[in-house]
PDB file of N, CA and C in Angstrom:
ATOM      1  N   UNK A   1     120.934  87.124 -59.878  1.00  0.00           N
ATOM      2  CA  UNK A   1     119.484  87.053 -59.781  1.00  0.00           C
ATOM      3  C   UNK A   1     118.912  88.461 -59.663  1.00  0.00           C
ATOM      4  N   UNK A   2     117.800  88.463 -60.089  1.00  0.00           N
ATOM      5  CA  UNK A   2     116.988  89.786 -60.368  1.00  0.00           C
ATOM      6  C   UNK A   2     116.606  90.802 -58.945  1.00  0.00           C
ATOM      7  N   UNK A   3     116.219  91.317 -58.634  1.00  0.00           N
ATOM      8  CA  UNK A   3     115.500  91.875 -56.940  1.00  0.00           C
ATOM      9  C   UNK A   3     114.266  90.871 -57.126  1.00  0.00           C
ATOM     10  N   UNK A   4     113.641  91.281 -58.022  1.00  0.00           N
ATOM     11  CA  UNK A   4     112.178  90.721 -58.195  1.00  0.00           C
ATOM     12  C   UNK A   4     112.319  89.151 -58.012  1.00  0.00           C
ATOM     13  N   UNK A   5     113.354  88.074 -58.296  1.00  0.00           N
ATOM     14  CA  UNK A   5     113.225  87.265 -57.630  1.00  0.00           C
ATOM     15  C   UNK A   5     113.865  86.585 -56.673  1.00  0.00           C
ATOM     16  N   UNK A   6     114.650  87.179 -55.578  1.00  0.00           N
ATOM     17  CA  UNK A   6     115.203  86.921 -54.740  1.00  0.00           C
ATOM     18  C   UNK A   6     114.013  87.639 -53.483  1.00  0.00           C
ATOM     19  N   UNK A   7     113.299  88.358 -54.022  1.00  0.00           N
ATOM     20  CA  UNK A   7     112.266  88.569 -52.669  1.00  0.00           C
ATOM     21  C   UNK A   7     111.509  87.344 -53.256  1.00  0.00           C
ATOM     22  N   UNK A   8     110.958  87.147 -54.016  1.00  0.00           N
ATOM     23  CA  UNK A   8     110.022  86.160 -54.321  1.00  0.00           C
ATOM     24  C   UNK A   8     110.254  84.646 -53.484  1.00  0.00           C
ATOM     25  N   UNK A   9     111.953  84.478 -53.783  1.00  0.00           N
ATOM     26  CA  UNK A   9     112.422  83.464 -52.622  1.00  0.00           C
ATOM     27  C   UNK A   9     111.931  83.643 -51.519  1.00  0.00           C
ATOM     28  N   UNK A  10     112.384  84.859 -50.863  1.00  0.00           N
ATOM     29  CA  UNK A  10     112.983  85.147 -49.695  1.00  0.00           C
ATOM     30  C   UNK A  10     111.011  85.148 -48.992  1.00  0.00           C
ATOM     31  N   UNK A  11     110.169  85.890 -49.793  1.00  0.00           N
ATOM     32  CA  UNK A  11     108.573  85.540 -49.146  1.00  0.00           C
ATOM     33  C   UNK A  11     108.145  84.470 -49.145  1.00  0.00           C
ATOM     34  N   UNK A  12     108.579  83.299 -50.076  1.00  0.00           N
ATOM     35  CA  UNK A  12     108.300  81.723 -49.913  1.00  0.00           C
ATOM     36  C   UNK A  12     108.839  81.262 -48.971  1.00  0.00           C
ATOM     37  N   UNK A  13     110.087  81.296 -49.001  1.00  0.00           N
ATOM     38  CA  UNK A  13     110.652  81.008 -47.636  1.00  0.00           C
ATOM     39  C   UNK A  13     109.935  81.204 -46.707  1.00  0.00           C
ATOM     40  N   UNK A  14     109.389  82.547 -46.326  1.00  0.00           N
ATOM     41  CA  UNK A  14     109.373  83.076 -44.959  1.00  0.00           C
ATOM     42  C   UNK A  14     107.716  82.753 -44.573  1.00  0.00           C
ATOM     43  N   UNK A  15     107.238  82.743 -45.879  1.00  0.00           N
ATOM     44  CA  UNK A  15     105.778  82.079 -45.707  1.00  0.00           C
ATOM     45  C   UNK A  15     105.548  80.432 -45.250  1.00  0.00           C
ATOM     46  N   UNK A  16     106.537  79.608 -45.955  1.00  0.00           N
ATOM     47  CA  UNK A  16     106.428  78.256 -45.526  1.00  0.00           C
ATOM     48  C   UNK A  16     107.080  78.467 -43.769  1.00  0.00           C
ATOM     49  N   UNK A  17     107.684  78.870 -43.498  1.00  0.00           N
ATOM     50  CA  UNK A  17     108.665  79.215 -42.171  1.00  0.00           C
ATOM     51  C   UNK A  17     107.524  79.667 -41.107  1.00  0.00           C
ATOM     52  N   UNK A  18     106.188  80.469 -41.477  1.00  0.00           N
ATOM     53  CA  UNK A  18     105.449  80.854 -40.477  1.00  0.00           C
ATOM     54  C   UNK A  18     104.215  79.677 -40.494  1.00  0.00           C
ATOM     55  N   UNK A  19     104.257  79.014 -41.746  1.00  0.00           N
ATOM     56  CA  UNK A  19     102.958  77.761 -41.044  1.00  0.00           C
ATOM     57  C   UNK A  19     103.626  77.022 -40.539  1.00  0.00           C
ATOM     58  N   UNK A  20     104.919  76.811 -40.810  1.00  0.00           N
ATOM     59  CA  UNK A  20     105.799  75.527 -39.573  1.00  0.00           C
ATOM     60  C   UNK A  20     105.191  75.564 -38.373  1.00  0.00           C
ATOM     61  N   UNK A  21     106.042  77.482 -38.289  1.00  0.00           N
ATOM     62  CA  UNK A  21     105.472  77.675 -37.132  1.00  0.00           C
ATOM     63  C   UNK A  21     104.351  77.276 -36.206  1.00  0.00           C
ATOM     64  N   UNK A  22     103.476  77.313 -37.046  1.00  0.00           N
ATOM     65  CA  UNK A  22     102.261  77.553 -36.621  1.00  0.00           C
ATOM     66  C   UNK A  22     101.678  76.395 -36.093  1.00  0.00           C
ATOM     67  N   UNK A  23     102.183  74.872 -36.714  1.00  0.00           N
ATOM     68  CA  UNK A  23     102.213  73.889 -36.701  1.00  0.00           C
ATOM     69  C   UNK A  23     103.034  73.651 -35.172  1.00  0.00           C
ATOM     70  N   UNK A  24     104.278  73.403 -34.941  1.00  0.00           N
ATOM     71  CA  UNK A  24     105.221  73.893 -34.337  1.00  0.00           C
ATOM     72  C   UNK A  24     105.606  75.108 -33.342  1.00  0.00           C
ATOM     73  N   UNK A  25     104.253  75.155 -32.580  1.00  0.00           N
ATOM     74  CA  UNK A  25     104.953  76.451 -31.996  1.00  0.00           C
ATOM     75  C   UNK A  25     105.969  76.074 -30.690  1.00  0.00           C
ATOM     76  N   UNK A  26     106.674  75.008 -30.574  1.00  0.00           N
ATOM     77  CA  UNK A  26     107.902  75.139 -29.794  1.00  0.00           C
ATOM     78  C   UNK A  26     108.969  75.686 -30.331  1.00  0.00           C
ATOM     79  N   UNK A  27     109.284  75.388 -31.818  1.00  0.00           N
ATOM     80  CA  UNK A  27     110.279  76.009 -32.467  1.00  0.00           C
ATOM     81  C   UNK A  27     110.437  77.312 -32.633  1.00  0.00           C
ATOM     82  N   UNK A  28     112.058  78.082 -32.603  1.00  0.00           N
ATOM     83  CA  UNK A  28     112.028  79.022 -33.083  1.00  0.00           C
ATOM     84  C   UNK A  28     111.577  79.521 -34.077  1.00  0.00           C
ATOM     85  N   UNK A  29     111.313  80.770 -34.926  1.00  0.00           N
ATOM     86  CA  UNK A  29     111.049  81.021 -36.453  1.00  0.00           C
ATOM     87  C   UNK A  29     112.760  80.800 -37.076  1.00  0.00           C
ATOM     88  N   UNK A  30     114.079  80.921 -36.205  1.00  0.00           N
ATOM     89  CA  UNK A  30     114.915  81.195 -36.892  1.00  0.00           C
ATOM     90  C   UNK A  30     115.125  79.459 -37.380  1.00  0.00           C
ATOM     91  N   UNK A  31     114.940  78.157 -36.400  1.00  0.00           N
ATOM     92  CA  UNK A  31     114.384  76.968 -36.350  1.00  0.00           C
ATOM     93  C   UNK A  31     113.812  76.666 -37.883  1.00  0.00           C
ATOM     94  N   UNK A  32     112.898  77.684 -37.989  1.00  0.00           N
ATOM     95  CA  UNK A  32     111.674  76.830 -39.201  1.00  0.00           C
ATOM     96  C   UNK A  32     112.185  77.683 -39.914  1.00  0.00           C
ATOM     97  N   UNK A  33     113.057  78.202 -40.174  1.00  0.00           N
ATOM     98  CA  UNK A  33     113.313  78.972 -41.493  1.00  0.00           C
ATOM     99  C   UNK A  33     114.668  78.177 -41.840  1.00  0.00           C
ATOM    100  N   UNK A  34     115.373  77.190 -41.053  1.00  0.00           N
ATOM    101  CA  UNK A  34     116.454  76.867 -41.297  1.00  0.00           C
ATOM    102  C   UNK A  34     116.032  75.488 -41.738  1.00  0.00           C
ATOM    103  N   UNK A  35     114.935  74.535 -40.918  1.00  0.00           N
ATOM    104  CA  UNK A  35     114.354  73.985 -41.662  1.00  0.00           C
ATOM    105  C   UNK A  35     114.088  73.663 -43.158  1.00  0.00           C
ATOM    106  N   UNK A  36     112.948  74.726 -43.368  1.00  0.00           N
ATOM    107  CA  UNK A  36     112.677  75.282 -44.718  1.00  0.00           C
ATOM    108  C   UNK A  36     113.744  75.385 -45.743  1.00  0.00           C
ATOM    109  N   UNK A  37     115.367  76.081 -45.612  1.00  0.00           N
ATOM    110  CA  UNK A  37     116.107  76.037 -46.194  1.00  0.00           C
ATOM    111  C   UNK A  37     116.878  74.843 -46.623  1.00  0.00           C
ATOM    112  N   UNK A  38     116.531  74.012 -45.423  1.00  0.00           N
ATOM    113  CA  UNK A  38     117.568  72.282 -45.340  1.00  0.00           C
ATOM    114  C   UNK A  38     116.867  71.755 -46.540  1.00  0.00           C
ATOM    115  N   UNK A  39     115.655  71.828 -46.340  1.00  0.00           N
ATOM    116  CA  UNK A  39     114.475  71.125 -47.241  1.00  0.00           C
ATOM    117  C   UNK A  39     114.725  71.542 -48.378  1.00  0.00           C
ATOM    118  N   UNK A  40     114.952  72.788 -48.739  1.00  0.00           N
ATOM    119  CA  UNK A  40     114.883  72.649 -49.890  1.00  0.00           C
ATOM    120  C   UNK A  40     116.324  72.771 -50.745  1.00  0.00           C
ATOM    121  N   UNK A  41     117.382  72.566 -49.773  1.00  0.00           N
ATOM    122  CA  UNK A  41     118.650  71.990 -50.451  1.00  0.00           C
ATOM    123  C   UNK A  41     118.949  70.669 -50.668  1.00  0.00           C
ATOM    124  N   UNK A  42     118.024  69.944 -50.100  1.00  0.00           N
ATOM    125  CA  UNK A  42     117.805  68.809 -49.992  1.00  0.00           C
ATOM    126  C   UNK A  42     117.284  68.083 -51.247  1.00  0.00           C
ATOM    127  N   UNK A  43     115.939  68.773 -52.126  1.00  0.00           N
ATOM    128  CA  UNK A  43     115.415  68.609 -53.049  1.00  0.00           C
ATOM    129  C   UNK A  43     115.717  68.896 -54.061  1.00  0.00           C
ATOM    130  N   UNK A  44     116.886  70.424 -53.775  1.00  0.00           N
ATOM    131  CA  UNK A  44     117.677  70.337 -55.245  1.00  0.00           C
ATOM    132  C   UNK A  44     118.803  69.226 -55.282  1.00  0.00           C
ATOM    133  N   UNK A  45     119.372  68.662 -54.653  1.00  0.00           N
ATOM    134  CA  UNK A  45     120.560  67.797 -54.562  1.00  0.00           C
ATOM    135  C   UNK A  45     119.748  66.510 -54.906  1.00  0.00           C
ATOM    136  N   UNK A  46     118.505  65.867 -54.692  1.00  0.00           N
ATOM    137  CA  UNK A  46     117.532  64.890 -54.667  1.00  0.00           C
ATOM    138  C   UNK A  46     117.414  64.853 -56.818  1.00  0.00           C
ATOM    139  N   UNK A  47     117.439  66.174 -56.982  1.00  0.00           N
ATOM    140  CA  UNK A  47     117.201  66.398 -58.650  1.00  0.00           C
ATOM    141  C   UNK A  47     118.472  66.391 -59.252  1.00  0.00           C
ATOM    142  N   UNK A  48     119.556  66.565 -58.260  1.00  0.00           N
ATOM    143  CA  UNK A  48     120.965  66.299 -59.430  1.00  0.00           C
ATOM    144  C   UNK A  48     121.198  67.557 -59.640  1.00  0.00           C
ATOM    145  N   UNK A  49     120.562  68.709 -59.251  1.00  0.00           N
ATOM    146  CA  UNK A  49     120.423  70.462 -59.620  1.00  0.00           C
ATOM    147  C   UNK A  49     121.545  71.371 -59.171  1.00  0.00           C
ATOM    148  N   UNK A  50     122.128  69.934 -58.290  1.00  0.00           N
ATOM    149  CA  UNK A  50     123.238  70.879 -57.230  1.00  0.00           C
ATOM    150  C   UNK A  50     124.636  70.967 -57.534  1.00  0.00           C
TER     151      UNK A  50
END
């Protein structure tokens, strides 16, 4: 993968990870970022992608 899109991940990630938060403020950020990641291994395996 490129730089250009592995930050692109890595700021989606970290952007969905801080409204969790925000939603969520008992959780850790390390919490809603692991979240965030479950979710969306979840949705590629849901598409057969995996």
């Amino acid at each position: 993968m490129s730089d250009w899109t592995v930050n692109f991940i890595e700021s989606s990630v970290l952007k969905t990870a801080r409204e969790l938060k925000k939603k969520n403020p008992d959780l850790t950020m390390q919490e809603c970022i692991l979240a965030v990641l479950s979710y969306e291994i979840y949705v590629i395996k849901q598409r057969k992608c995996f």
